[in-house]
C-alpha atoms as a PDB file:
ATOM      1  CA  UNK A   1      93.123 112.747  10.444  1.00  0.00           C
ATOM      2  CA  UNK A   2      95.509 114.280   7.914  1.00  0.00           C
ATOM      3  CA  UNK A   3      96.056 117.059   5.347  1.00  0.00           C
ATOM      4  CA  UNK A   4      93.587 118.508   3.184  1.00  0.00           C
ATOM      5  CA  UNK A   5      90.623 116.360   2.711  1.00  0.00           C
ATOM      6  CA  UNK A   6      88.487 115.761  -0.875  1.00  0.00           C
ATOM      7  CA  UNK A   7      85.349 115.366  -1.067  1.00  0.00           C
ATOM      8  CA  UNK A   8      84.764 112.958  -3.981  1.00  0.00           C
ATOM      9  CA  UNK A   9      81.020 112.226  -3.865  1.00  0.00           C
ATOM     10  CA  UNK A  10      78.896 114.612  -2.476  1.00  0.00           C
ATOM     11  CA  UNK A  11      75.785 114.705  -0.606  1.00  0.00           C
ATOM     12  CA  UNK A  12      72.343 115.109  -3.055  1.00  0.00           C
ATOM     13  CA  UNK A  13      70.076 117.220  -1.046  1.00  0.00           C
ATOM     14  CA  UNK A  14      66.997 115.058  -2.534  1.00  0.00           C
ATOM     15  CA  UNK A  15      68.832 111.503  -2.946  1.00  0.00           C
ATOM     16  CA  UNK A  16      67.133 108.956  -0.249  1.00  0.00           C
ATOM     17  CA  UNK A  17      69.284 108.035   2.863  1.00  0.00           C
ATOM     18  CA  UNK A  18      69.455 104.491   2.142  1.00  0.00           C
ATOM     19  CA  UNK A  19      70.076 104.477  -1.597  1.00  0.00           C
ATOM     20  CA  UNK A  20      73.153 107.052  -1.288  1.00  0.00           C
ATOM     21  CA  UNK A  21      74.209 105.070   2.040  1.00  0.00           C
ATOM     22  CA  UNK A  22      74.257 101.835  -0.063  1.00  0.00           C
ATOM     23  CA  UNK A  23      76.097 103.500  -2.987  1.00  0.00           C
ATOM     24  CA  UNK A  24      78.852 105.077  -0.664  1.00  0.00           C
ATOM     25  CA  UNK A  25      79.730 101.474   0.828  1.00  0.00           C
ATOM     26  CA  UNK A  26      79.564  99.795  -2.648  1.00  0.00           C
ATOM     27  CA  UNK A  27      82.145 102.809  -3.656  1.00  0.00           C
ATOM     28  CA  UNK A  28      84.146 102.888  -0.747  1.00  0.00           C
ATOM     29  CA  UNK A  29      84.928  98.919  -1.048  1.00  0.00           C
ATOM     30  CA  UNK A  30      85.833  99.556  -4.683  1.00  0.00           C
ATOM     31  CA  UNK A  31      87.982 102.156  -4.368  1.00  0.00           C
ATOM     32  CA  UNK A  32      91.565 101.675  -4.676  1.00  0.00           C
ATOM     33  CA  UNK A  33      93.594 104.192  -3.209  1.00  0.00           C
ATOM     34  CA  UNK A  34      97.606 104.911  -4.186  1.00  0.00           C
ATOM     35  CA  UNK A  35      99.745 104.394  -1.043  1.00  0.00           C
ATOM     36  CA  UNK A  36      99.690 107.123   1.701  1.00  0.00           C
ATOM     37  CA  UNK A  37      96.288 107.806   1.134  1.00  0.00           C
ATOM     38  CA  UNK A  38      93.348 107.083   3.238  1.00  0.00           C
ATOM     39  CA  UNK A  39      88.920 107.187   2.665  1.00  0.00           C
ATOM     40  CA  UNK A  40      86.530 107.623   5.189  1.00  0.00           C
ATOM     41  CA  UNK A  41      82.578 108.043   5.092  1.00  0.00           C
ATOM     42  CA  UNK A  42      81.479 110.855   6.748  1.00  0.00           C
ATOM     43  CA  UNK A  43      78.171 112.595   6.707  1.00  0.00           C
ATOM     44  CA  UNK A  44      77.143 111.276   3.579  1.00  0.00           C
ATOM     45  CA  UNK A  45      80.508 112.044   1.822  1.00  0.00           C
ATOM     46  CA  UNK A  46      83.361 110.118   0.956  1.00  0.00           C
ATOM     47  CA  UNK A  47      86.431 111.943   1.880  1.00  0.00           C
ATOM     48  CA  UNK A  48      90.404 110.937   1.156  1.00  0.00           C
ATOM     49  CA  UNK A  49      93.377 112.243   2.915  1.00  0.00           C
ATOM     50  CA  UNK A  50      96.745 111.882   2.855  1.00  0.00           C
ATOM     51  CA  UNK A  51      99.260 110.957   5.603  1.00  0.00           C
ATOM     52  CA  UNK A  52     100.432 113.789   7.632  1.00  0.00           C
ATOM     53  CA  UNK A  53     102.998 116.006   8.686  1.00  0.00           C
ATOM     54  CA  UNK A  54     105.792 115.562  11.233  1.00  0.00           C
ATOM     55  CA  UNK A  55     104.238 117.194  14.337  1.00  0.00           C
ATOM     56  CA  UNK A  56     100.992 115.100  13.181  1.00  0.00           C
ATOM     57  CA  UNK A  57     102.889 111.562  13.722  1.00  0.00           C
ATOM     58  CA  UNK A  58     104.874 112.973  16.786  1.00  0.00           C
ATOM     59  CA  UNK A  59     102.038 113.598  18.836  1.00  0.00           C
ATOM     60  CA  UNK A  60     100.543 109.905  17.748  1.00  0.00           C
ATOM     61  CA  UNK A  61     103.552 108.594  18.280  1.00  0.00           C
ATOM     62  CA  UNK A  62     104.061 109.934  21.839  1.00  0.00           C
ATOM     63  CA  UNK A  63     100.450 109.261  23.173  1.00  0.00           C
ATOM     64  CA  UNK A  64     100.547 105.773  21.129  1.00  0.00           C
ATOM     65  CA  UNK A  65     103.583 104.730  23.508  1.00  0.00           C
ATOM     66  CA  UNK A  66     102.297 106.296  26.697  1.00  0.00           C
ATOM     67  CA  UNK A  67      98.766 104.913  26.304  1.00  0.00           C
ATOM     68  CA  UNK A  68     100.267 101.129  25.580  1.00  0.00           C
ATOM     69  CA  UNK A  69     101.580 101.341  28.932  1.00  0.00           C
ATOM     70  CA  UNK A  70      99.144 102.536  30.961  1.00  0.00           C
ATOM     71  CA  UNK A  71      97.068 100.020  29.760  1.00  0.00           C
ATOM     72  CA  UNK A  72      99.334  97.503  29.529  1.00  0.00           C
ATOM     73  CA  UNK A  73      98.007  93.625  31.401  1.00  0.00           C
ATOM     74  CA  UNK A  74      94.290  95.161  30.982  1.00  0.00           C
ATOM     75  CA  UNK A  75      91.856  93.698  28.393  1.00  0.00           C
ATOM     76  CA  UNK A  76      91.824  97.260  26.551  1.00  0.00           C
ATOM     77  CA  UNK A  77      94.821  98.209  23.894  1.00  0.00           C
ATOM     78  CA  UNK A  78      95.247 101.057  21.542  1.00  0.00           C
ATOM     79  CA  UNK A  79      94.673 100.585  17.974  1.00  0.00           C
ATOM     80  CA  UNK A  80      95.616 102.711  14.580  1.00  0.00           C
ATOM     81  CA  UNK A  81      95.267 102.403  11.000  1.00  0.00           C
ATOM     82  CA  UNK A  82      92.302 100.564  11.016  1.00  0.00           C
ATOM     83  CA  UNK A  83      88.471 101.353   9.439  1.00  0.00           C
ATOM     84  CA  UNK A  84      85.681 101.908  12.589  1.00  0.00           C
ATOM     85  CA  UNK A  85      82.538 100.739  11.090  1.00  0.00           C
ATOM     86  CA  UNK A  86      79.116 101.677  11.609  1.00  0.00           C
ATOM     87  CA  UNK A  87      75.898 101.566  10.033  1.00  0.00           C
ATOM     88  CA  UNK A  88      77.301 101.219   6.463  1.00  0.00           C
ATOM     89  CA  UNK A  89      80.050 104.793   7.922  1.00  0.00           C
ATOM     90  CA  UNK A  90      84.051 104.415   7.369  1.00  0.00           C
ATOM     91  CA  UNK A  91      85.940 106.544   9.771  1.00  0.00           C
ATOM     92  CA  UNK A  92      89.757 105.995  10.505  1.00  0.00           C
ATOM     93  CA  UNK A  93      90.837 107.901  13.841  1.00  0.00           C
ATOM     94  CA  UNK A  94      94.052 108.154  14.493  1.00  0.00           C
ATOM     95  CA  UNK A  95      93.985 106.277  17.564  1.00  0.00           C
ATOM     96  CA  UNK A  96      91.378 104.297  19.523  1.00  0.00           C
ATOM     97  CA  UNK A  97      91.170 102.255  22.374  1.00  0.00           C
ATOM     98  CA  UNK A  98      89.550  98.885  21.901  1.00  0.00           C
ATOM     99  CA  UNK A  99      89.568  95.504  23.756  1.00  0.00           C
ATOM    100  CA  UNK A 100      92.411  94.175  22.758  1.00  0.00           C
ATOM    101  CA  UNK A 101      91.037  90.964  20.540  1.00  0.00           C
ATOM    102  CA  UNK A 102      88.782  93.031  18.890  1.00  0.00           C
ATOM    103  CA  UNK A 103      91.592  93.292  15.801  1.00  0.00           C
ATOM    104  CA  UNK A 104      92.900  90.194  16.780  1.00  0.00           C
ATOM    105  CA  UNK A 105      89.954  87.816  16.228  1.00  0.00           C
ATOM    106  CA  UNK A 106      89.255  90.339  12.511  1.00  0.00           C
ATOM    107  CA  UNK A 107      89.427  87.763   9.756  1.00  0.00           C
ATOM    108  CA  UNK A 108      91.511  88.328   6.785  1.00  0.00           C
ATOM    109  CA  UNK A 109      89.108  89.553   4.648  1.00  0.00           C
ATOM    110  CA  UNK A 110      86.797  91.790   7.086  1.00  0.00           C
ATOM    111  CA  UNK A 111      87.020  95.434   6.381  1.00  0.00           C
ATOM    112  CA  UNK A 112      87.467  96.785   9.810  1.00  0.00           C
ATOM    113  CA  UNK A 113      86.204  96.843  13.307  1.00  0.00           C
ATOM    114  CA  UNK A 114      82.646  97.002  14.754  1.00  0.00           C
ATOM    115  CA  UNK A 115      82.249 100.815  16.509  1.00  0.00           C
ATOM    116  CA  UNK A 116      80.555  98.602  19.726  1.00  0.00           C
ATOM    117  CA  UNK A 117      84.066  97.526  20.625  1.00  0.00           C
ATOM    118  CA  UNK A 118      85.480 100.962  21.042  1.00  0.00           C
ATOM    119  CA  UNK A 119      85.931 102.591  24.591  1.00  0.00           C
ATOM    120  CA  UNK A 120      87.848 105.957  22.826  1.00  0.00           C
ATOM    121  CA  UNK A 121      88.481 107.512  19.472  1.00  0.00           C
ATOM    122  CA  UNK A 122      91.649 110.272  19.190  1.00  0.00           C
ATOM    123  CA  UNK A 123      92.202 112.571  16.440  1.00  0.00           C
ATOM    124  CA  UNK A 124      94.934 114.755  16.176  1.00  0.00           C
ATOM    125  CA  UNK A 125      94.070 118.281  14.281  1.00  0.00           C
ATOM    126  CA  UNK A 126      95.916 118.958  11.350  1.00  0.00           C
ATOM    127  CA  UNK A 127      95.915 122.344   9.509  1.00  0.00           C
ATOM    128  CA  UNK A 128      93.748 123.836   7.045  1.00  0.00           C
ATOM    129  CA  UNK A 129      89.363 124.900   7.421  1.00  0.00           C
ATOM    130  CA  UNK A 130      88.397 121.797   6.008  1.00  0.00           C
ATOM    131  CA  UNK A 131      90.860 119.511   8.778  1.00  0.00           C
ATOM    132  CA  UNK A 132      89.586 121.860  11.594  1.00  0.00           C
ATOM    133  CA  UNK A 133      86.128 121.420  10.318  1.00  0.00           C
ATOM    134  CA  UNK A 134      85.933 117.617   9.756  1.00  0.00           C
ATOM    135  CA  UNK A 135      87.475 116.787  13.345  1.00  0.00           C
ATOM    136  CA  UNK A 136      85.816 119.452  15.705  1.00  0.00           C
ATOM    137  CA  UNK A 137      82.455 119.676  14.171  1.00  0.00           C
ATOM    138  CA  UNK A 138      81.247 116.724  11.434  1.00  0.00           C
ATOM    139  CA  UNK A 139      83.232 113.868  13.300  1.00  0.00           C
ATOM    140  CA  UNK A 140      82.723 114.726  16.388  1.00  0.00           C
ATOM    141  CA  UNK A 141      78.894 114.610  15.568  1.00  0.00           C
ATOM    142  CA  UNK A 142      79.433 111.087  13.978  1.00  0.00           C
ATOM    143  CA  UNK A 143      81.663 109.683  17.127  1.00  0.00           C
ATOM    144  CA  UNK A 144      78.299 111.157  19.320  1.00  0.00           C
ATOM    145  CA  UNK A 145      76.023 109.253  17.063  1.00  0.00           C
ATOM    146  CA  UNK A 146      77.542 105.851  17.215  1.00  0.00           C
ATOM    147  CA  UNK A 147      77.946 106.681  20.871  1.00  0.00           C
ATOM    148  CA  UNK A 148      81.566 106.334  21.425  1.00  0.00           C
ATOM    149  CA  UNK A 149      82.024 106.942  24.773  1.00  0.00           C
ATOM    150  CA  UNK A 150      85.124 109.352  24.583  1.00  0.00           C
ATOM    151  CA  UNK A 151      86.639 111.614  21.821  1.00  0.00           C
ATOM    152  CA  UNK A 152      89.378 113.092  22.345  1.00  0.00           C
ATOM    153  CA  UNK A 153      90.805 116.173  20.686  1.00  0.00           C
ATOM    154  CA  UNK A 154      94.857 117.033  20.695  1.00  0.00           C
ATOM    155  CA  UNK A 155      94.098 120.484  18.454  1.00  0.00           C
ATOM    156  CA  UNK A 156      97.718 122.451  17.970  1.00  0.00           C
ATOM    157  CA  UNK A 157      94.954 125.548  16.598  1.00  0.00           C
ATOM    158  CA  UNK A 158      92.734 125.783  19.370  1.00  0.00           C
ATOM    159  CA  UNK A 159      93.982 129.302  21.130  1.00  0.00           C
ATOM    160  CA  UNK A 160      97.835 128.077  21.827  1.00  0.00           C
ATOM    161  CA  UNK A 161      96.586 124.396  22.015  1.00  0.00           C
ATOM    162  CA  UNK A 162      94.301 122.186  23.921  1.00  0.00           C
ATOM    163  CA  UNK A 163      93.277 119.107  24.482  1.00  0.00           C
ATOM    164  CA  UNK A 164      89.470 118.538  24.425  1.00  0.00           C
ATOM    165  CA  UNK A 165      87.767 115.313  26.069  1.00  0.00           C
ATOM    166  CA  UNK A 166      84.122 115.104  24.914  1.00  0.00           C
ATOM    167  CA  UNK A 167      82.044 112.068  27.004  1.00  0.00           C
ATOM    168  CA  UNK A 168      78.429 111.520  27.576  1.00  0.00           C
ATOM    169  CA  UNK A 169      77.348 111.273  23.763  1.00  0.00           C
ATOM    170  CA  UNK A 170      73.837 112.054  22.759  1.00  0.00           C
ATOM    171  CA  UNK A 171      73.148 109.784  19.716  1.00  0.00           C
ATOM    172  CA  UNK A 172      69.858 111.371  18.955  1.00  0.00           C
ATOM    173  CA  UNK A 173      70.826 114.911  18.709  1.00  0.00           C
ATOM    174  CA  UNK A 174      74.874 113.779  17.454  1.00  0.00           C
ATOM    175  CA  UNK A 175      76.245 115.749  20.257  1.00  0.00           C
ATOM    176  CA  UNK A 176      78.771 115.319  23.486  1.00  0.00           C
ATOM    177  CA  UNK A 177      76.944 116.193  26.425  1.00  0.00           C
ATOM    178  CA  UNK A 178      80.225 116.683  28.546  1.00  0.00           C
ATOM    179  CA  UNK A 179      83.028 118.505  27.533  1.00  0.00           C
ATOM    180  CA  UNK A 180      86.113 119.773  28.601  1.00  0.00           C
ATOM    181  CA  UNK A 181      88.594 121.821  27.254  1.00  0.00           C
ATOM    182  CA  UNK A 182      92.565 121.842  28.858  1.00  0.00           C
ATOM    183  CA  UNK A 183      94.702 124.332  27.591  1.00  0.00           C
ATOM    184  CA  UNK A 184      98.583 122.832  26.572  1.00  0.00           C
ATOM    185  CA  UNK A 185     100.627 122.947  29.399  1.00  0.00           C
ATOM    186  CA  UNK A 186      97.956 121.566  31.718  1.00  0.00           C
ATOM    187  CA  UNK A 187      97.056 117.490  32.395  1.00  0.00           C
ATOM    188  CA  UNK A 188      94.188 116.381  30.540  1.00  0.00           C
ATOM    189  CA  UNK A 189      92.777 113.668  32.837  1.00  0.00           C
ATOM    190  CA  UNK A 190      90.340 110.904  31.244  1.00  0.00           C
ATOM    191  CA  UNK A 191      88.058 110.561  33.514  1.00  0.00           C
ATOM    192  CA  UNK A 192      86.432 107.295  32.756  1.00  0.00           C
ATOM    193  CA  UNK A 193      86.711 103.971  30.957  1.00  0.00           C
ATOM    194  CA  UNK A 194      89.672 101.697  30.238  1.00  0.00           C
ATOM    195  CA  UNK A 195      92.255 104.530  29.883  1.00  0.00           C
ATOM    196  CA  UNK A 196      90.569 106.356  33.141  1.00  0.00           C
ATOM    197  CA  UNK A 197      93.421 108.454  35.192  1.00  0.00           C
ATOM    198  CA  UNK A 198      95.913 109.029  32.027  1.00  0.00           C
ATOM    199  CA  UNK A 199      96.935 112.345  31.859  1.00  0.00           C
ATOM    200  CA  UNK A 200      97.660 113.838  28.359  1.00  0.00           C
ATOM    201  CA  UNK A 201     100.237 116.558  29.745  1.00  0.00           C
ATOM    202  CA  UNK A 202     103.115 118.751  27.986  1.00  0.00           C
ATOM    203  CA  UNK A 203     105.463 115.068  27.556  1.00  0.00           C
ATOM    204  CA  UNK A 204     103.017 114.932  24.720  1.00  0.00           C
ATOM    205  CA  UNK A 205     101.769 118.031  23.526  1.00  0.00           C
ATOM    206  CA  UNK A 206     105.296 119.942  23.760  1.00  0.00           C
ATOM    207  CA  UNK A 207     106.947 121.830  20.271  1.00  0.00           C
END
């Protein structure tokens, strides 16, 4: 994700789980965003962004095109700009990889695609506390509990840069139970799944 995030509805300590899961969907649908801004629901808050930087759409834009053709004549594609839904949550990751109808067969009116359909989510780190916090720590618990089977980190801040593939999610306790950080400059090997052997390496992680 992108840019500063806003927290427009907060979580009420004492508010049931249900009720303020309800009232974030019905809000969520309603909302009506001005262009170049984007809402997810994530742990019990509804949070906007806006699109981001240069470096932010260059890395997307060079694992997008590398990823399309290593999976290229496979059932799997890669996907962006598109709501992940789960259990009444919005997320929009800047990449995943899904079988390729599952945006296809979408009817015009659906709001996004089912989380059971997705082999990989990808978020590139942007800059700021809250960016670093939403996409290390409070996504990556919410990826873990709708057991998506791979996140995948591209984080410019982490030392001089690394790329972090997290597999094995525990739903229960909202964690990764496999992880594995690669320091820029080195291959980052997926190791399973539809994109399994693709190395993210310095042709995408480079100034």
């Amino acid at each position: 994700m992108t840019a500063l995030a806003h927290e427009v509805i907060p979580v009420a300590d004492d508010e049931p789980v249900a009720d303020l899961d309800t009232f974030l969907w019905e809000t969520w649908k309603a909302m009506d965003l001005p262009e170049g801004y984007r809402a997810e629901i994530i742990e019990g808050s509804i949070e906007v962004s806006p699109t981001g930087r240069v470096r932010h759409g260059v890395l997307i834009n060079r694992l997008r095109r590398r990823l399309e053709s290593h999976l290229e004549g496979g059932e799997h594609a890669v996907h962006h700009d598109l709501n992940l839904i789960h259990q009444g949550k919005v997320w929009i990751p800047d990449l995943f990889i899904a079988s390729a109808d599952a945006v296809e067969d979408l009817g015009p009116t659906e709001l996004g695609v089912a989380v059971a359909t997705v082999e990989a989510a990808v978020e590139v780190v942007s800059p700021g506390r809250r960016n670093l916090e939403r996409d290390r720590v409070r996504k990556r618990r919410e990826y873990a509990r709708a057991e998506i089977p791979l996140y995948i980190l591209i984080d410019d801040f982490d030392g001089d840069g690394a790329v972090v593939l997290l597999t094995q999610p525990n739903p229960d306790k909202a964690v990764y139970e496999d992880e594995h950080r690669v320091p820029y400059g080195t291959d980052a090997v997926i190791p399973s799944g539809p994109a399994k052997g693709f190395a993210i390496g310095a042709a995408i992680t480079a100034p």
